[in-house]
Protein backbone atom coordinates (compact mmCIF):
# COMPACT_ATOMS: atom_id res chain seq x y z
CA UNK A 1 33.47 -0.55 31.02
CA UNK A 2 32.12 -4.16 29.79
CA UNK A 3 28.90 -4.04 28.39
CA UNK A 4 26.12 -6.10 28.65
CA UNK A 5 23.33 -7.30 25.86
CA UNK A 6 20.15 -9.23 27.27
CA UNK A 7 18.53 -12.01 24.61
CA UNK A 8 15.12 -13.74 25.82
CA UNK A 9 14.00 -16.76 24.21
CA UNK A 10 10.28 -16.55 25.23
CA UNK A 11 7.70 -19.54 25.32
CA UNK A 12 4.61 -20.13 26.94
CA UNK A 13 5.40 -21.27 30.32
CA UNK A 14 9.02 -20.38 30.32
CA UNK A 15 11.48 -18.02 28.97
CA UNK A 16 15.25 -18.37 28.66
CA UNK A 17 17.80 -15.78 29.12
CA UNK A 18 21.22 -15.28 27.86
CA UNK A 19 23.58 -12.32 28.64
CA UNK A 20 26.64 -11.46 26.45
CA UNK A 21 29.55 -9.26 26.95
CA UNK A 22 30.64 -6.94 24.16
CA UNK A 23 33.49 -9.37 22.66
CA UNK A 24 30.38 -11.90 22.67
CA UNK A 25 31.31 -13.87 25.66
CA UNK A 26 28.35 -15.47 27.24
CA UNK A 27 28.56 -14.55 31.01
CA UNK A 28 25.16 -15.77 31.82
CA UNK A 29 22.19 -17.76 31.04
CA UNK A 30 18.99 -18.58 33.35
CA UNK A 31 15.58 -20.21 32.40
CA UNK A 32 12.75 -18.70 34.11
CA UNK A 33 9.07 -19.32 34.81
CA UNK A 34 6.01 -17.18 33.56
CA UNK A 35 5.40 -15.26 36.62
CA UNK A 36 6.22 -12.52 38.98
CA UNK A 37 8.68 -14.81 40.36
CA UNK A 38 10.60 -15.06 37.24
CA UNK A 39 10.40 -11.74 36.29
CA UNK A 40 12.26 -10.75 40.01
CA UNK A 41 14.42 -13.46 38.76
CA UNK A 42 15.34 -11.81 35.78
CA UNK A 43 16.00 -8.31 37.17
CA UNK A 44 18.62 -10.29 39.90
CA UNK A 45 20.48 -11.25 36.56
CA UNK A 46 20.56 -8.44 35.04
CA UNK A 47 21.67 -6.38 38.27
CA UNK A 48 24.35 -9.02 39.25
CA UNK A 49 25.86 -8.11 35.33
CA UNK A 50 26.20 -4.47 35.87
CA UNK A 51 22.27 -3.34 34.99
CA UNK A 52 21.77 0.03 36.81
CA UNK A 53 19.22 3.17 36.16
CA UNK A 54 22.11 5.35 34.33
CA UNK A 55 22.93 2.46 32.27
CA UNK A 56 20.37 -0.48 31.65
CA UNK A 57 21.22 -3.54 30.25
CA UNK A 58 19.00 -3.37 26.44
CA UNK A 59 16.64 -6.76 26.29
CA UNK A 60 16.14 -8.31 23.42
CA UNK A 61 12.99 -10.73 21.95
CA UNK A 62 10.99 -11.89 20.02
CA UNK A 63 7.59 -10.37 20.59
CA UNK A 64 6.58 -7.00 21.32
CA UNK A 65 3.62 -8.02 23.09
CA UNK A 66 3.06 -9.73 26.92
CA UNK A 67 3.40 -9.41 30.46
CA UNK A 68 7.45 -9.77 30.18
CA UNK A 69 7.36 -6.97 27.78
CA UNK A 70 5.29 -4.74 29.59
CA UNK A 71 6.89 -5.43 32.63
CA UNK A 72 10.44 -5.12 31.04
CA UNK A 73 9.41 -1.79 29.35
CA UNK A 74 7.88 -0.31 32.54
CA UNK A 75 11.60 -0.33 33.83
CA UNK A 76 12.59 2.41 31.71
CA UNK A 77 14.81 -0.49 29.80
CA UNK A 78 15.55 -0.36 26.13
CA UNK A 79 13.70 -3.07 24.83
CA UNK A 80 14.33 -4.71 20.99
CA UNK A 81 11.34 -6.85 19.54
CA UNK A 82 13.46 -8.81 16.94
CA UNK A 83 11.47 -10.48 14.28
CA UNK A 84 11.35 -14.45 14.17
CA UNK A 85 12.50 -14.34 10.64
CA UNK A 86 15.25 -12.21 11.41
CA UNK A 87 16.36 -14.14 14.49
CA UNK A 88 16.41 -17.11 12.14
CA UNK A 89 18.61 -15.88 9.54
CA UNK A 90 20.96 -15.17 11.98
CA UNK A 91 20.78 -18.47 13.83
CA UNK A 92 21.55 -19.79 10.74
CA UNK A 93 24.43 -17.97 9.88
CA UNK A 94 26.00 -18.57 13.87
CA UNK A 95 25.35 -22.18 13.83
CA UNK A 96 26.46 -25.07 11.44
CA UNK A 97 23.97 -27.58 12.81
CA UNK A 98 20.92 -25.02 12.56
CA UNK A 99 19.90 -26.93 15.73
CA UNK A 100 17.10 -24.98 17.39
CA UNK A 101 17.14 -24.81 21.28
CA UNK A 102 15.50 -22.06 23.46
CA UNK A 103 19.11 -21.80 25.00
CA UNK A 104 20.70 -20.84 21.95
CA UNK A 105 18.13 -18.72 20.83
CA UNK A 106 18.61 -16.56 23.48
CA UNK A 107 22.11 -16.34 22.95
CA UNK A 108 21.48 -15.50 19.44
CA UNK A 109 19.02 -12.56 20.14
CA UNK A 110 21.80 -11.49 22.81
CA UNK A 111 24.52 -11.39 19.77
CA UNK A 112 21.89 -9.28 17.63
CA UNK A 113 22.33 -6.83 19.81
CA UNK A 114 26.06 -7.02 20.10
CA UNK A 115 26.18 -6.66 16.63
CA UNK A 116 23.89 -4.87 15.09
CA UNK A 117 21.68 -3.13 17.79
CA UNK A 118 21.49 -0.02 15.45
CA UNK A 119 19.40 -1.77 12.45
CA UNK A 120 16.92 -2.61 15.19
CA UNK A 121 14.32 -0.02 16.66
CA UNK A 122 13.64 -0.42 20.30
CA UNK A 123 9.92 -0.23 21.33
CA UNK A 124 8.80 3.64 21.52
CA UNK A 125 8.58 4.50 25.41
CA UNK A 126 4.96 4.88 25.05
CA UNK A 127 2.33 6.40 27.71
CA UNK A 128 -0.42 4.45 29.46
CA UNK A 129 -2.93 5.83 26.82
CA UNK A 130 -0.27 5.07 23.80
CA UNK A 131 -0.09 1.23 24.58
CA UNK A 132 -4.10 1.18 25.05
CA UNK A 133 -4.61 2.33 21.75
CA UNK A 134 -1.92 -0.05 20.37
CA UNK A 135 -3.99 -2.55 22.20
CA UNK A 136 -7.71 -1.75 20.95
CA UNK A 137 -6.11 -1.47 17.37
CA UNK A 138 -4.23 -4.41 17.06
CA UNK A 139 -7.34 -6.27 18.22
CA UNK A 140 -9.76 -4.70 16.01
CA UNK A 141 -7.04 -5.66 12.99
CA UNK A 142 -7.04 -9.38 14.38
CA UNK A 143 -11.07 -9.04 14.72
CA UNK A 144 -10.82 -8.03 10.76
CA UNK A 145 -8.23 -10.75 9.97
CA UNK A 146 -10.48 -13.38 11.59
CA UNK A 147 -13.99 -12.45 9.80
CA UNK A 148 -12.23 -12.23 6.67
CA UNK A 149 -11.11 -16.06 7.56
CA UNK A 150 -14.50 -17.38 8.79
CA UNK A 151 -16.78 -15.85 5.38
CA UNK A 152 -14.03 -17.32 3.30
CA UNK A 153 -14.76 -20.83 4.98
CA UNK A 154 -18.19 -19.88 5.28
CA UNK A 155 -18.16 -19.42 1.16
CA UNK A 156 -16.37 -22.82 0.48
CA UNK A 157 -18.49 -24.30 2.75
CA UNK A 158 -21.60 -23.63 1.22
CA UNK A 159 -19.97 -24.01 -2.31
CA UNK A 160 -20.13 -28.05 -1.74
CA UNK A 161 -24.00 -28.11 -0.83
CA UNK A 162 -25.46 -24.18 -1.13
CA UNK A 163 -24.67 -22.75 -3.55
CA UNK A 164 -27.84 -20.75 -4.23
CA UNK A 165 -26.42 -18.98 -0.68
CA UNK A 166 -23.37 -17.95 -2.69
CA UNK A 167 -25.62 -16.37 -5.36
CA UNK A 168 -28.19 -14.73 -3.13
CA UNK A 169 -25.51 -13.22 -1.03
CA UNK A 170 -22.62 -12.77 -2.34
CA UNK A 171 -19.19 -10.29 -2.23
CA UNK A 172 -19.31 -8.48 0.85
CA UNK A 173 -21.57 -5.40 2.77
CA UNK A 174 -25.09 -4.67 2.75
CA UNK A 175 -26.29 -8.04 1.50
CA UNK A 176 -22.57 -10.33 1.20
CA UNK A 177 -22.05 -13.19 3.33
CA UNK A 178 -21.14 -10.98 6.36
CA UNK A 179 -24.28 -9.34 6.28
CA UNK A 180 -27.00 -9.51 8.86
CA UNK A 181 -29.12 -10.51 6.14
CA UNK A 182 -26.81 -13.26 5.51
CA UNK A 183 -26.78 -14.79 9.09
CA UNK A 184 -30.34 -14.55 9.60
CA UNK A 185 -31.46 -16.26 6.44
CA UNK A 186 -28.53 -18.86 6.40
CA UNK A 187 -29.63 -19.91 10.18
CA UNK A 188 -33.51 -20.00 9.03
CA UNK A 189 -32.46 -21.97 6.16
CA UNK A 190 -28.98 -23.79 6.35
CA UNK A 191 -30.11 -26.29 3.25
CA UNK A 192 -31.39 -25.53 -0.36
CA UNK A 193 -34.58 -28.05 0.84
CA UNK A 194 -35.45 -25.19 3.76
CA UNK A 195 -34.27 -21.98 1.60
CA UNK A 196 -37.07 -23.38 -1.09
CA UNK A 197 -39.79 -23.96 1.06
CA UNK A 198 -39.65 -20.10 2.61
CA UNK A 199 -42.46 -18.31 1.91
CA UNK A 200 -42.78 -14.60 0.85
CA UNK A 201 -43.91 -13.80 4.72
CA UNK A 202 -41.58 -15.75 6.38
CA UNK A 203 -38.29 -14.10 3.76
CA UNK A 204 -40.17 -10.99 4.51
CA UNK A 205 -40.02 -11.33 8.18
CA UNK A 206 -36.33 -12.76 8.57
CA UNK A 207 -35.27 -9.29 6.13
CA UNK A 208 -36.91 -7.34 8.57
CA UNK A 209 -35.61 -8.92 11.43
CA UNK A 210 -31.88 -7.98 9.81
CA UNK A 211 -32.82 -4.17 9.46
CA UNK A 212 -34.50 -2.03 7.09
CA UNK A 213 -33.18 -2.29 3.52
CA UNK A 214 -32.27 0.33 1.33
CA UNK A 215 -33.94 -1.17 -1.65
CA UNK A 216 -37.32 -2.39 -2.51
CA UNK A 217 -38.20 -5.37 0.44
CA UNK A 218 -40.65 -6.65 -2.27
CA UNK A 219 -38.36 -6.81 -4.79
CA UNK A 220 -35.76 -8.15 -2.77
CA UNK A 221 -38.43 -10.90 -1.66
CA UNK A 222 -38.80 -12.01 -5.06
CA UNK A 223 -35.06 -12.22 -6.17
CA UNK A 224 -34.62 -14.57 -2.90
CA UNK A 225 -37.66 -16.46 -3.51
CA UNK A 226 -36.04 -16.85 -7.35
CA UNK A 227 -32.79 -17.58 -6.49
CA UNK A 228 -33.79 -20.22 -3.58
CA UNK A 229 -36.22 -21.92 -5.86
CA UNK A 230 -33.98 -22.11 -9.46
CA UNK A 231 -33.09 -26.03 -10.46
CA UNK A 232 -29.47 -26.23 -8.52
CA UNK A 233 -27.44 -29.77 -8.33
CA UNK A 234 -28.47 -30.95 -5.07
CA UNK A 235 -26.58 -33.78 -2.47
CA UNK A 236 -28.92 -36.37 -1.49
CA UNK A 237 -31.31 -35.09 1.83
CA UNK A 238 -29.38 -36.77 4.57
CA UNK A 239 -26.15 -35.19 3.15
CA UNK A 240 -27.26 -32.11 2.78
């Protein structure tokens, strides 16, 4: 019996499929839109090329995450998420050129299959509560990734024009540049000429407005009051 290996190529607003045989024949290839419609379209294919319930045709891509993939995986069909760099070494070593086209990168991810589908782990048949907790985690890692990114600008940022901000607040936590404490003073007083002119009721109110500190508020008053007020290289008013 001839078998059958699926490669997707996906993109944004399309996706392009290729279907090889086992001697690496191509047998089929179809472009598809982002929809319900294209995903019906897709199943056709893969029926037509001898995709059944005792013996689904494996899919390969390139992401493990989407509507194709959770539709794909809801099937019941083995599904591969190949990395990008992976796909690429071997798109380099099947093509001279090195050309990229979504055509032949399907028929590439088809021929990883082919050839080496037992290096590759298909995605886990997870439950409903499996791929919600893969979901919630994934975003709280991006939600980490990205605040990591933003007080990193936020630090070079103020190292051009503030940099008594970098010394009040500094590293990260209770009192670092991604503290509450942080954010409220910085948007009080977003230039050394404001931070300077604070007085110790108004640093006392903005602290308490960030929540109760664990050491002394009046010694913490005075360090900012310090710190904000300490000859610093300044830019010219309008600049700044």
């Amino acid at each position: 019996m001839r078998r059958i290996f699926c490669g997707i190529d996906w993109a944004e607003n399309h996706h392009d499929i290729a279907l090889v045989d086992q001697d690496g024949d191509q047998v089929a290839k179809l472009r598809i839109s982002d929809d319900s419609a294209g995903f019906h379209a897709l199943l056709e294919l893969l029926v037509r090329h001898g995709d059944s319930p005792e013996s689904p045709i494996p899919v390969a891509i390139e992401t493990p995450r989407g509507l194709l993939v959770a539709s794909l995986r809801a099937t019941g069909r083995e599904v591969y998420a190949i990395n990008p760099l992976a796909a690429a070494r071997y798109r380099d070593r099947s093509s001279v050129s090195r050309a990229k086209s979504d055509a032949a990168d399907a028929r590439v991810l088809a021929d990883i299959l082919r050839t080496d589908i037992k290096t590759h782990r298909r995605l886990p048949a997870d439950s409903e509560l499996g791929q919600a907790v893969a979901v919630l985690a994934r975003a709280h890692q991006d939600a980490v990734w990205d605040k990591g990114q933003l007080v990193n600008r936020l630090r070079s940022h103020l190292r051009e024009y503030y940099p008594a901000a970098l010394t009040a607040f500094h590293g990260s936590g209770k009192l670092g540049l991604d503290s509450a404490y942080a954010r409220i003073m910085l948007t009080a007083a977003s230039t050394p000429t404001a931070a300077a002119k604070l007085t110790r009721s108004q640093i006392r109110s903005l602290l308490n407005r960030a929540g109760r500190l664990r050491r002394s508020l009046d010694d913490e008053i005075e360090r900012l009051r310090e710190v904000f007020r300490a000859e610093q290289m300044r830019l010219l008013p309008m600049v700044e």
